[in-house]
C-alpha atoms as a PDB file:
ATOM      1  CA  UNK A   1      57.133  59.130   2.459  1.00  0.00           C
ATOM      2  CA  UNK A   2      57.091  55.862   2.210  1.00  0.00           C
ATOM      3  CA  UNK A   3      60.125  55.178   4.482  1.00  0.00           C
ATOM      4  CA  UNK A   4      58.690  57.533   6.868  1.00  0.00           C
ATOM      5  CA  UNK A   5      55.537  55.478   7.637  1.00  0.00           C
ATOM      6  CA  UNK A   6      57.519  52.540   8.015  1.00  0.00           C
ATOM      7  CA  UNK A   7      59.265  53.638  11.252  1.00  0.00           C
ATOM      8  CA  UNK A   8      56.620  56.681  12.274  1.00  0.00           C
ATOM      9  CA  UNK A   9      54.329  56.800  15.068  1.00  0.00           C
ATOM     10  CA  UNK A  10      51.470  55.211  14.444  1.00  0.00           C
ATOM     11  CA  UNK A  11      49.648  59.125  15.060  1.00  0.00           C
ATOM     12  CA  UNK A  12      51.216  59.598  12.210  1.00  0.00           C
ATOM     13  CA  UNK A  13      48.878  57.141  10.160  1.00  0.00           C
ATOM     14  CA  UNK A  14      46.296  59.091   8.884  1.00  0.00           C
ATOM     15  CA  UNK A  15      48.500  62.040   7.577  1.00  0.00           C
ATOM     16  CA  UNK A  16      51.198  59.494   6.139  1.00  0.00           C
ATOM     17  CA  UNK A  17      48.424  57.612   4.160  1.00  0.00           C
ATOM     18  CA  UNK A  18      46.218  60.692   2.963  1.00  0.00           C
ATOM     19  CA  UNK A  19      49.059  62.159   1.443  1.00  0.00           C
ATOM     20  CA  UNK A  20      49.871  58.992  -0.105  1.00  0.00           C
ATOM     21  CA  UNK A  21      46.284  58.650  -1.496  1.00  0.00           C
ATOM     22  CA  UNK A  22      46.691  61.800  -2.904  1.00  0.00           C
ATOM     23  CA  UNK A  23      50.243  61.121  -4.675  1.00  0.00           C
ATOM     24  CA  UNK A  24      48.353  57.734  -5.720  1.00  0.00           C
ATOM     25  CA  UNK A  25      45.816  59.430  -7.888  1.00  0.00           C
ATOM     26  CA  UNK A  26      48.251  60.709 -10.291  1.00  0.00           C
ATOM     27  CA  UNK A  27      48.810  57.429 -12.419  1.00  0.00           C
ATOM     28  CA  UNK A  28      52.487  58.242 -12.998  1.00  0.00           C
ATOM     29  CA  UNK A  29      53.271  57.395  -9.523  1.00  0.00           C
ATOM     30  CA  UNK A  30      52.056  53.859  -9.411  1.00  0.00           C
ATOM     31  CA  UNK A  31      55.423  52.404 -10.810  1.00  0.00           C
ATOM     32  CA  UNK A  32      57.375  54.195  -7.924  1.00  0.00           C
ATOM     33  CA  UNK A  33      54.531  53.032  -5.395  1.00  0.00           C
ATOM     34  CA  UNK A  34      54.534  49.599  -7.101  1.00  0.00           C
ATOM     35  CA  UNK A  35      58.555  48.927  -7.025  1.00  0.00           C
ATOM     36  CA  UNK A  36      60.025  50.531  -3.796  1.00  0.00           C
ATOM     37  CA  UNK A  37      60.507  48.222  -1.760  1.00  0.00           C
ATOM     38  CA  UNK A  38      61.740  48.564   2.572  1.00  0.00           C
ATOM     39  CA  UNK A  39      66.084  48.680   3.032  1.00  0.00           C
ATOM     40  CA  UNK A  40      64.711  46.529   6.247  1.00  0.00           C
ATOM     41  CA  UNK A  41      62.764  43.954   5.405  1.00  0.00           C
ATOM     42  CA  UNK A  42      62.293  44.527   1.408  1.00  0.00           C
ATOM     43  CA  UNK A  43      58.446  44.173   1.877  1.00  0.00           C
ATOM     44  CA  UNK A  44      56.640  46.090  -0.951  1.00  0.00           C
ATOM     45  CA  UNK A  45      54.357  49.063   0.044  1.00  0.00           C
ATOM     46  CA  UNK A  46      51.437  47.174  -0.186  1.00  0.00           C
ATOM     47  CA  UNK A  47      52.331  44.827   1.999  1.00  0.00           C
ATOM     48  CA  UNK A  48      53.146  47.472   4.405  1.00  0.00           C
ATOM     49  CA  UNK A  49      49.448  48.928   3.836  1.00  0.00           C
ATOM     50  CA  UNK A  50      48.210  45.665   4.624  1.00  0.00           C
ATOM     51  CA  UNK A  51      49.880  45.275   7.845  1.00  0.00           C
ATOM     52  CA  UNK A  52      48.467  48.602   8.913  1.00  0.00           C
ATOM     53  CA  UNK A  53      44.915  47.506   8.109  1.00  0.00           C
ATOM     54  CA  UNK A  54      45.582  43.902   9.644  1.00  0.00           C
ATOM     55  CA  UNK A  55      46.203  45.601  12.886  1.00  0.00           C
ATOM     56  CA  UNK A  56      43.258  47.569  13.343  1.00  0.00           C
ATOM     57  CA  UNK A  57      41.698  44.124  11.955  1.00  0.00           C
ATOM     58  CA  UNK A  58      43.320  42.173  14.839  1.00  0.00           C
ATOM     59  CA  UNK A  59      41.968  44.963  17.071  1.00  0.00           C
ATOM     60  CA  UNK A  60      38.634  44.770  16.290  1.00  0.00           C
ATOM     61  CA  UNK A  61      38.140  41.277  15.819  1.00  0.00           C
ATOM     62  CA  UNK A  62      36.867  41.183  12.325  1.00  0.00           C
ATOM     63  CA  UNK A  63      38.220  37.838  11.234  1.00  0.00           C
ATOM     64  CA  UNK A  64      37.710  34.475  12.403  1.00  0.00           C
ATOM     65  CA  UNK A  65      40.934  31.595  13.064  1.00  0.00           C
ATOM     66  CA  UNK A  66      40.523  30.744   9.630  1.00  0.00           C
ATOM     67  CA  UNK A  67      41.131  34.291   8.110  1.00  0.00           C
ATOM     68  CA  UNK A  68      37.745  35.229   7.093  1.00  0.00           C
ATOM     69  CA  UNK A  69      35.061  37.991   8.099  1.00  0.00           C
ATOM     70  CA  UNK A  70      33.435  37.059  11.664  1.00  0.00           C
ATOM     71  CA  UNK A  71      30.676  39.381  11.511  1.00  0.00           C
ATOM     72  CA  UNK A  72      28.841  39.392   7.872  1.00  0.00           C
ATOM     73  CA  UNK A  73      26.131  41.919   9.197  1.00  0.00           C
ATOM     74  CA  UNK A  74      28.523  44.480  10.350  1.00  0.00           C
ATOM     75  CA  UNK A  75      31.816  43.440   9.007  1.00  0.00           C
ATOM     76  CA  UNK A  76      33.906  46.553  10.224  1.00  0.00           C
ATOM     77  CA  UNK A  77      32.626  45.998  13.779  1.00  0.00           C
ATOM     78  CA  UNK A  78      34.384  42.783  13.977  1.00  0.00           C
ATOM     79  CA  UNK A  79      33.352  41.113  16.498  1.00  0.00           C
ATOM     80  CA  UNK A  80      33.823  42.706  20.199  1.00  0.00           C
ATOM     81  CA  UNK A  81      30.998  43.025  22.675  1.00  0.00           C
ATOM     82  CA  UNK A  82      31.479  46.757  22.970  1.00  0.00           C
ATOM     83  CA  UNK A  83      32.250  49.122  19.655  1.00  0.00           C
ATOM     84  CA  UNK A  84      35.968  49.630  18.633  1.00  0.00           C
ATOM     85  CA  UNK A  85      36.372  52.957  16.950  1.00  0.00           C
ATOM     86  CA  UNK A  86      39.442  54.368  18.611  1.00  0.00           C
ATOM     87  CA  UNK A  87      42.608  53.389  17.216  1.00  0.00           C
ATOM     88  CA  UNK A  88      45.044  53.767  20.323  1.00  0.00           C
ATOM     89  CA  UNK A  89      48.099  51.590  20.356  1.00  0.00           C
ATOM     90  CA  UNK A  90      49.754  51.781  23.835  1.00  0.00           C
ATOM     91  CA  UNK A  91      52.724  54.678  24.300  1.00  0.00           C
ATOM     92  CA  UNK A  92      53.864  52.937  27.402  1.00  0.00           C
ATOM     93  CA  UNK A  93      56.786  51.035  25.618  1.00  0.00           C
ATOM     94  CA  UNK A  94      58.307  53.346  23.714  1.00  0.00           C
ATOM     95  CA  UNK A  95      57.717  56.564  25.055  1.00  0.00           C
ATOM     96  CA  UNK A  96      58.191  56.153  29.034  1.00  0.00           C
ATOM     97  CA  UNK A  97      61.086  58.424  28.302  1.00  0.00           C
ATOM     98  CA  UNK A  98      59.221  61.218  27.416  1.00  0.00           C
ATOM     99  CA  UNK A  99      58.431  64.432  29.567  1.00  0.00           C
ATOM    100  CA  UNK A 100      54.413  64.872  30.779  1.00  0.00           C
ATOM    101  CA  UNK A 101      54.068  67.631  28.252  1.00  0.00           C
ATOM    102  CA  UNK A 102      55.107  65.344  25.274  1.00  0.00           C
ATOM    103  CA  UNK A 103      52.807  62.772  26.653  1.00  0.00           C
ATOM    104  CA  UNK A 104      49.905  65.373  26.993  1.00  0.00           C
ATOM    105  CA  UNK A 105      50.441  66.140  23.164  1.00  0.00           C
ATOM    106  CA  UNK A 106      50.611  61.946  22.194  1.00  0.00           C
ATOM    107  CA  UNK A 107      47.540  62.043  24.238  1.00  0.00           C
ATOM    108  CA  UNK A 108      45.143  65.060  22.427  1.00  0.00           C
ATOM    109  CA  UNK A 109      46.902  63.231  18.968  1.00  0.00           C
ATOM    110  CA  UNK A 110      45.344  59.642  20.005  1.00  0.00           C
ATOM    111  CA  UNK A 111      41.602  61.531  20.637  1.00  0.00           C
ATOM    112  CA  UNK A 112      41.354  62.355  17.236  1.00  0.00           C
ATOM    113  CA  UNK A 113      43.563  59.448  15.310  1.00  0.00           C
ATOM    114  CA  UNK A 114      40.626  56.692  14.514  1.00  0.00           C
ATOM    115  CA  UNK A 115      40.725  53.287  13.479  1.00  0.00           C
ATOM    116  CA  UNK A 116      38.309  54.280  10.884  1.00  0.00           C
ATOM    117  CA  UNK A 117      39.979  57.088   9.608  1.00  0.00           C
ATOM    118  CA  UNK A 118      42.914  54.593   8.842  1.00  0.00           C
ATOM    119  CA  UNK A 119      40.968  51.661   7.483  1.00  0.00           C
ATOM    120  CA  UNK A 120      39.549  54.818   4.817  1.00  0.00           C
ATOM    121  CA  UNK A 121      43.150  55.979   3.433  1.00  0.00           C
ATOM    122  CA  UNK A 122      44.419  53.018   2.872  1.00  0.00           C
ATOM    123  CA  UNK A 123      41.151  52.066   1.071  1.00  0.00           C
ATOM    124  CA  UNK A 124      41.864  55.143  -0.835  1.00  0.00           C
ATOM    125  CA  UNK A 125      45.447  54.331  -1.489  1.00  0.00           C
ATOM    126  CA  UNK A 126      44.684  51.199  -3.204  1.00  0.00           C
ATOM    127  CA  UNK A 127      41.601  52.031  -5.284  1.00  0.00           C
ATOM    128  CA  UNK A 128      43.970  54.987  -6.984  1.00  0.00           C
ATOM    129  CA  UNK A 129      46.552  52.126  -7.637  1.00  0.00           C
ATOM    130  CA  UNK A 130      43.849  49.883  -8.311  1.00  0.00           C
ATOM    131  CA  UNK A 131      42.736  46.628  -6.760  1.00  0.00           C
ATOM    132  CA  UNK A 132      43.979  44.475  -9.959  1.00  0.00           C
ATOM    133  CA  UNK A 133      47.227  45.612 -10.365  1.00  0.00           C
ATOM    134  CA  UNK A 134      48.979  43.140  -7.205  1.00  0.00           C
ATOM    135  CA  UNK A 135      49.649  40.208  -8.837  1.00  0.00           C
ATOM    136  CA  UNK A 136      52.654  39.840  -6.675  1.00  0.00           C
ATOM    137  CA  UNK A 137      49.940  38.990  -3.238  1.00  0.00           C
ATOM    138  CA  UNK A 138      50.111  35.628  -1.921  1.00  0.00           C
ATOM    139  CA  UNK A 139      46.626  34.510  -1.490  1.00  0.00           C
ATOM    140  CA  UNK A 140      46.261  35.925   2.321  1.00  0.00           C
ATOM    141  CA  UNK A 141      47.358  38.913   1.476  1.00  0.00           C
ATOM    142  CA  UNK A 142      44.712  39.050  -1.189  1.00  0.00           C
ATOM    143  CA  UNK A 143      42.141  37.810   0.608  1.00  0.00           C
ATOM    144  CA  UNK A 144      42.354  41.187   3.291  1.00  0.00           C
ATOM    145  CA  UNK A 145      42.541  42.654   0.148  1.00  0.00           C
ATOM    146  CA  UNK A 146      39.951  41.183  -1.258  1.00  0.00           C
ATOM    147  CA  UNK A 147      38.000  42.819   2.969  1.00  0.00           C
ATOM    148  CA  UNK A 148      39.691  46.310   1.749  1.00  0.00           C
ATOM    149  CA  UNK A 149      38.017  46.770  -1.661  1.00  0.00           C
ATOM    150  CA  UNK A 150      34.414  46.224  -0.193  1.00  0.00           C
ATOM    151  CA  UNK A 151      35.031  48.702   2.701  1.00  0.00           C
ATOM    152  CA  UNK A 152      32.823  51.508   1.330  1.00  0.00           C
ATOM    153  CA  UNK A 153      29.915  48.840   1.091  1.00  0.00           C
ATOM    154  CA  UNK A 154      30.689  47.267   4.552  1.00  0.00           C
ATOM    155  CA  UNK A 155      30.382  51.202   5.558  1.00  0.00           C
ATOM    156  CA  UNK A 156      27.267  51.870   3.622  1.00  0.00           C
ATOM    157  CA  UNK A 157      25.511  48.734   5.019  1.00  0.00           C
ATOM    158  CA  UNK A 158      26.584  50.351   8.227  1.00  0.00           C
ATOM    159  CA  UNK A 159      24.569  53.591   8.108  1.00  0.00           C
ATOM    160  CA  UNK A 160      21.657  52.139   6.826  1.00  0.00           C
ATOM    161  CA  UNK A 161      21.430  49.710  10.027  1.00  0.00           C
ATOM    162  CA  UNK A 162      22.500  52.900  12.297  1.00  0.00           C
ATOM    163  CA  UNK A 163      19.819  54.697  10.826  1.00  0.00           C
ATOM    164  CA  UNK A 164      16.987  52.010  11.443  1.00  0.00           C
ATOM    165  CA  UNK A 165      17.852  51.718  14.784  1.00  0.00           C
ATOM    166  CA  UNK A 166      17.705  55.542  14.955  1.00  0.00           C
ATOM    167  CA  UNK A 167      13.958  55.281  13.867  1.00  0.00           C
ATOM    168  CA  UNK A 168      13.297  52.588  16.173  1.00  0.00           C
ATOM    169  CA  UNK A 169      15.100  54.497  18.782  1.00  0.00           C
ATOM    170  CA  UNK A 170      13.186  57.942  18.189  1.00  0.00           C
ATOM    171  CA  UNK A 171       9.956  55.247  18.012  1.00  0.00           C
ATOM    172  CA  UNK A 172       9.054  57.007  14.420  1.00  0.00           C
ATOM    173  CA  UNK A 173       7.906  54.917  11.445  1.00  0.00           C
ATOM    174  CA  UNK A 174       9.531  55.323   7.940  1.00  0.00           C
ATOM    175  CA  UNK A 175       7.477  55.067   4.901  1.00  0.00           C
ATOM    176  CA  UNK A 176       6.747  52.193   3.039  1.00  0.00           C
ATOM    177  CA  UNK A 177       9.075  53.223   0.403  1.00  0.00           C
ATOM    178  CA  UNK A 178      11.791  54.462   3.420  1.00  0.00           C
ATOM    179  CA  UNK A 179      11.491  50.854   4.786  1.00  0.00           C
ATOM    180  CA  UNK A 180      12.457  49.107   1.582  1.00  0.00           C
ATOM    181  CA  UNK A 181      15.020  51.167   0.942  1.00  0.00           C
ATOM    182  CA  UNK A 182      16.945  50.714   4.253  1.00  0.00           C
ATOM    183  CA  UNK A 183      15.951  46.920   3.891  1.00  0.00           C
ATOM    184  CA  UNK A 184      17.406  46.256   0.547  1.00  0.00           C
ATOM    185  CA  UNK A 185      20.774  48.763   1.461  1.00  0.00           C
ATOM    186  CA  UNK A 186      20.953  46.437   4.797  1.00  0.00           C
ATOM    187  CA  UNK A 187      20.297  43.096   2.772  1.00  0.00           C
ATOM    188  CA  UNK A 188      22.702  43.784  -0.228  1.00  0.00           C
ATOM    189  CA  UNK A 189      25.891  44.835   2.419  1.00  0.00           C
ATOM    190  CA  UNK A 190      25.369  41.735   4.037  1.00  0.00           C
ATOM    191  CA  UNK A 191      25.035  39.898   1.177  1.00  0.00           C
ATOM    192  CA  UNK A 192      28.305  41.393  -0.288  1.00  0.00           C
ATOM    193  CA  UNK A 193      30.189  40.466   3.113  1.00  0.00           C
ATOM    194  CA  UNK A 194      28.939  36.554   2.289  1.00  0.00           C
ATOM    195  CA  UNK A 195      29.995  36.594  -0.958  1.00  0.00           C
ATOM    196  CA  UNK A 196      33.724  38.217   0.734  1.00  0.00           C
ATOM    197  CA  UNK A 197      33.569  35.180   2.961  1.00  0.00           C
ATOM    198  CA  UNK A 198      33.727  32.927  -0.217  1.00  0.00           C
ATOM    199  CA  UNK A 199      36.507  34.744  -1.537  1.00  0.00           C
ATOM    200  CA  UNK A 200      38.530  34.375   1.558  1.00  0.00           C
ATOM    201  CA  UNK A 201      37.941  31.000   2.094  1.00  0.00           C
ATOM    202  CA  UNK A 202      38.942  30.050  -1.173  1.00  0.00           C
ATOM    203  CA  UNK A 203      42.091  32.066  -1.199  1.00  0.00           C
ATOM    204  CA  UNK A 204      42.933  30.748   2.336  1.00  0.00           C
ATOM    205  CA  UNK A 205      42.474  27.167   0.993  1.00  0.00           C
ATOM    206  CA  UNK A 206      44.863  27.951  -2.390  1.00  0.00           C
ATOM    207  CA  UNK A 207      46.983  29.375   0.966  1.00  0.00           C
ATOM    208  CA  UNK A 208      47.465  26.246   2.692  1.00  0.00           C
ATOM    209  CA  UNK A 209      47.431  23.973  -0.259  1.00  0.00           C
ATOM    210  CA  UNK A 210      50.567  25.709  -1.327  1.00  0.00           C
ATOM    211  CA  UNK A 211      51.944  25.752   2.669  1.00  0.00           C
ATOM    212  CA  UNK A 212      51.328  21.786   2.481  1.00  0.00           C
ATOM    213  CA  UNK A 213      53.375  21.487  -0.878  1.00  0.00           C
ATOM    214  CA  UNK A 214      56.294  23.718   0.469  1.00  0.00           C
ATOM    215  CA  UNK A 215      56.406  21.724   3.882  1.00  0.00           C
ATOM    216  CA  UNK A 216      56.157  18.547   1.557  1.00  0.00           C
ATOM    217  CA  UNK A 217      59.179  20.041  -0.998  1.00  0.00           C
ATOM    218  CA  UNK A 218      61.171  20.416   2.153  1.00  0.00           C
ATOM    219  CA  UNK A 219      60.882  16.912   4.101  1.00  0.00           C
ATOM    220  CA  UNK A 220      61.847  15.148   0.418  1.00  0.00           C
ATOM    221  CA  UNK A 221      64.573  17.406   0.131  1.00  0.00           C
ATOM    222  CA  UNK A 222      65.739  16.916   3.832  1.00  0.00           C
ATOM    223  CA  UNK A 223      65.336  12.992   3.094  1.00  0.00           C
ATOM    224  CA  UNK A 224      67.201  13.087  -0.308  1.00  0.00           C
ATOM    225  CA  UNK A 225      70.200  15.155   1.922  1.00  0.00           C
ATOM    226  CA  UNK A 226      70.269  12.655   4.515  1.00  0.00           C
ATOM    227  CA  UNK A 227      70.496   9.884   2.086  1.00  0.00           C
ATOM    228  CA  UNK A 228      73.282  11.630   0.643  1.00  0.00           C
ATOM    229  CA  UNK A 229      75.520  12.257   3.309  1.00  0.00           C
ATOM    230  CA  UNK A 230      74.930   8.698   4.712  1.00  0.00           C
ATOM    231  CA  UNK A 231      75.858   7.173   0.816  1.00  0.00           C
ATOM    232  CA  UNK A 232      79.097   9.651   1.585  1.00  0.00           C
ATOM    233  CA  UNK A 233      79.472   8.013   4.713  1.00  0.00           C
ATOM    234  CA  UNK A 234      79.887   4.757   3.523  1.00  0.00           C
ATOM    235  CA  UNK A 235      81.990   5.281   1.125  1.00  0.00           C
ATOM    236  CA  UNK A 236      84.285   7.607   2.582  1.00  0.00           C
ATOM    237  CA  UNK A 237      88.066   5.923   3.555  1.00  0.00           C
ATOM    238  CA  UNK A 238      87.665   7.059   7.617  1.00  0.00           C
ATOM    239  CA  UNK A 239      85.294   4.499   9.322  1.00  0.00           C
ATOM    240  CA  UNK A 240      85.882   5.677  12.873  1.00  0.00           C
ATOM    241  CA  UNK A 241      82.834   8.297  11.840  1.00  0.00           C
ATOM    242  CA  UNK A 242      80.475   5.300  11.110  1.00  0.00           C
ATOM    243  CA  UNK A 243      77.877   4.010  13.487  1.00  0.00           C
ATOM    244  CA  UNK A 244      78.199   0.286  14.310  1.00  0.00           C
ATOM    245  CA  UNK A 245      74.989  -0.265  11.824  1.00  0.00           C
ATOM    246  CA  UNK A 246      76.375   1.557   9.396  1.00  0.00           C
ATOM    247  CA  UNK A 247      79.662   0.066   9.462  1.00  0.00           C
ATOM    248  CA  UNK A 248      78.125  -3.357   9.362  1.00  0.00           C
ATOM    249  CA  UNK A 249      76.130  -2.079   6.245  1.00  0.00           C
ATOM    250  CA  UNK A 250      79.376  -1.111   4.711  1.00  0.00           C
ATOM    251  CA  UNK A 251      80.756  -4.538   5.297  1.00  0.00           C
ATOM    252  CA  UNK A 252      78.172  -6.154   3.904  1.00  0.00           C
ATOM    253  CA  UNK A 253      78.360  -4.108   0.795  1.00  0.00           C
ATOM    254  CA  UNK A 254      81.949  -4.534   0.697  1.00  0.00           C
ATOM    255  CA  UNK A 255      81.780  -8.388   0.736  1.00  0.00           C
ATOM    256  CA  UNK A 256      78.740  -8.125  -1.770  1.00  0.00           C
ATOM    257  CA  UNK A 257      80.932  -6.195  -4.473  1.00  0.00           C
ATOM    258  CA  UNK A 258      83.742  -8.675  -3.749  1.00  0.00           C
ATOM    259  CA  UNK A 259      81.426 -11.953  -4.419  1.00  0.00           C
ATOM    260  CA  UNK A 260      80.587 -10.022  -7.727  1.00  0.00           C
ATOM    261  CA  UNK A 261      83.591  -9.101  -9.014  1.00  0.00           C
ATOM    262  CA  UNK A 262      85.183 -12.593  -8.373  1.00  0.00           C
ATOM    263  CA  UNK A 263      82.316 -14.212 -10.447  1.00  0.00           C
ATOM    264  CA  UNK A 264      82.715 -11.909 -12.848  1.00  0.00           C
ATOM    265  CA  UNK A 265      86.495 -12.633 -13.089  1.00  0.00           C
ATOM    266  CA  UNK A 266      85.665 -16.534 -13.104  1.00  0.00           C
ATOM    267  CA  UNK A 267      83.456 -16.117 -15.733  1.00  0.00           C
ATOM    268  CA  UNK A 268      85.490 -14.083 -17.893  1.00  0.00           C
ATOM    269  CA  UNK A 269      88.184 -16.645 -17.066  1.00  0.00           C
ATOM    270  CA  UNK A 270      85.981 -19.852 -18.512  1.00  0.00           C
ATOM    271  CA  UNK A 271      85.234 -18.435 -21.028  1.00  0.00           C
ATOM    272  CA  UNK A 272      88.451 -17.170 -22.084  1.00  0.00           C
ATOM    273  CA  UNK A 273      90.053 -20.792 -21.758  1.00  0.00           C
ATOM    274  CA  UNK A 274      86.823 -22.763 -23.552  1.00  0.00           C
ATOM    275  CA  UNK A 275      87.873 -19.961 -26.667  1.00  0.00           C
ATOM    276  CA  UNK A 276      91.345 -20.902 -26.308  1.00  0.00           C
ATOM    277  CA  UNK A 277      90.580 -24.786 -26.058  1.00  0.00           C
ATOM    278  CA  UNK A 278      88.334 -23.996 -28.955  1.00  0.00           C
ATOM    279  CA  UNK A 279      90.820 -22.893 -31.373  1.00  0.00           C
ATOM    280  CA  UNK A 280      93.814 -25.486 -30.309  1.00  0.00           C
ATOM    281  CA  UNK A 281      91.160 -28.210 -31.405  1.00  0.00           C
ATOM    282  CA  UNK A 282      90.623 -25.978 -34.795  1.00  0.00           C
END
C-alpha cells in the first residue's frame, strides 16, 4: 500500500491514507510502517506523509518563509485572500493522453477529493503510530509535525469562529453562557497555534544551526583537501604540473632543507673532530 501511494494519483489520496489509518491502529503494524522504506528514494513513510501534507500546506499558504504558521487565528486557512478547500492538482501534464471520457471521470474524482479530507488521514495515520515515536525527523520535518498533531484543535477553533459569524450573520444573539463558550473555544485554538509558532521556530533554528555546522564541516574539509594535494604537489618528482608560484615555493623549500642539512653535517663534523682531538691529547 505503501508503494502504491508513492507513485498513485493523487485522487487516490484519501483512499490510500484511510486505509492506512486503519492498518495503523492495530499496534503490530507500526514496525512494518516504521521500517519500510521507498526502492526510489529510500525515504521512510513518514516522510512520504509529510510531503503529502506539505503540499496542500504550500497550497494554501499556511506557513511563512521561515517555516512557521502564517495565520495563528485560522491556521488551516493559511493565508490566501479567498478559501482553499479543494485539493485539485492539475491533470494537464500527465494525462493529456487520455480520452474525454477518462478525463470526465478524473474530473467527478477531483469534486469530491478535498484538501481537508487529506490533511485528516494523515492526521489519523500518525496519531495511531503516535506522534513520539519519530525520532528519526530532522527538526523541519518535526516542526510540520509538530502543525499535524494540533490539526483537530486548529479545526475546532475553526467551527467555533464559523459559528459566531453564523450568529452575527443570522443577526441572533447567543447567551451569555453561549458567548463565553465560543470565546474561550476561539481564544484557546489561537492560543495553541502561538504556542505551535514557538515550536517551529525553535526547531527551524536547531535546523539551520546544524545546516551552518554541515556547510562549515565541508569548507574545512575542502581546505584540508586542497592543502593536501598542493603538499603532494610539491613534493611529487614531475614539476612541469607546478604553477610558477608553486615551483618557486618548492625551490625555496628545497634550498631551505639543503642549508639545514649542511649545518647539521658541519656540526656533527666539529664535533666529531674536537672528540677526536680530545682523546689524542688524553
Amino acid at each position: 500500500i505503501l508503494d502504491l501511494l508513492e507513485v498513485c494519483n493523487p485522487y487516490l489520496y484519501p483512499v490510500i491514507l484511510s486505509s492506512l489509518a486503519d492498518i495503523a491502529d492495530n499496534p503490530k503494524t507500526h514496525c512494518f510502517l516504521h521500517e519500510w522504506r521507498s526502492s526510489r528514494d529510500s525515504q521512510s513513510a513518514a516522510h512520504m506523509f509529510l510531503k503529502i501534507w506539505r503540499l496542500e500546506e504550500g497550497t494554501r499558504a499556511m506557513c511563512d518563509q521561515d517555516g512557521c504558521l502564517a495565520n495563528t487565528a485560522r491556521p488551516m486557512a493559511g493565508t490566501l485572500k479567498q478559501d482553499r478547500v479543494d485539493w485539485k492538482p492539475s491533470l494537464d501534464v500527465a494525462y493529456t493522453f487520455q480520452s474525454f471520457e477518462k478525463r470526465g471521470v478524473m474530473a467527478k474524482m477531483s469534486e469530491v477529493v478535498t484538501g481537508s479530507a487529506i490533511c485528516s488521514k494523515i492526521y489519523a495515520t500518525f496519531v495511531n503510530l503516535g506522534f513520539a515515536t519519530f525520532g528519526y525527523l530532522d527538526p523541519k520535518d518535526r516542526s510540520t509535525l509538530a502543525a499535524i498533531e494540533k490539526y483537530v484543535k486548529f479545526r475546532q477553533g475553526e467551527v467555533w469562529q464559523d459559528i459566531s459569524a453564523e450568529f452575527v450573520k443570522e443577526s441572533m444573539k447567543p447567551t451569555a453562557a453561549d458567548r463565553h463558550r465560543l470565546s474561550s473555544g476561539i481564544f484557546k485554538a489561537e492560543a495553541i497555534a502561538n504556542e505551535v509558532v514557538t515550536v517551529q521556530r525553535a526547531l527551524h533554528n536547531v535546523h539551520n544551526q546544524n545546516h551552518e555546522k554541515d556547510n562549515k564541516m565541508f569548507y574545512q574539509s575542502t581546505v584540508r583537501l586542497a592543502k593536501d594535494e598542493a603538499e603532494e604537489k610539491i613534493y611529487k618528482r614531475d614539476m612541469s604540473t607546478l604553477t610558477m608560484k608553486e615551483r618557486l615555493e618548492a625551490k625555496l623549500k628545497k634550498e631551505q632543507m639543503l642549508k639545514m642539512s649542511f649545518r647539521e653535517d658541519m656540526t656533527k663534523h666539529n664535533f666529531k673532530t674536537l672528540m677526536n682531538v680530545d682523546y689524542g691529547e688524553d
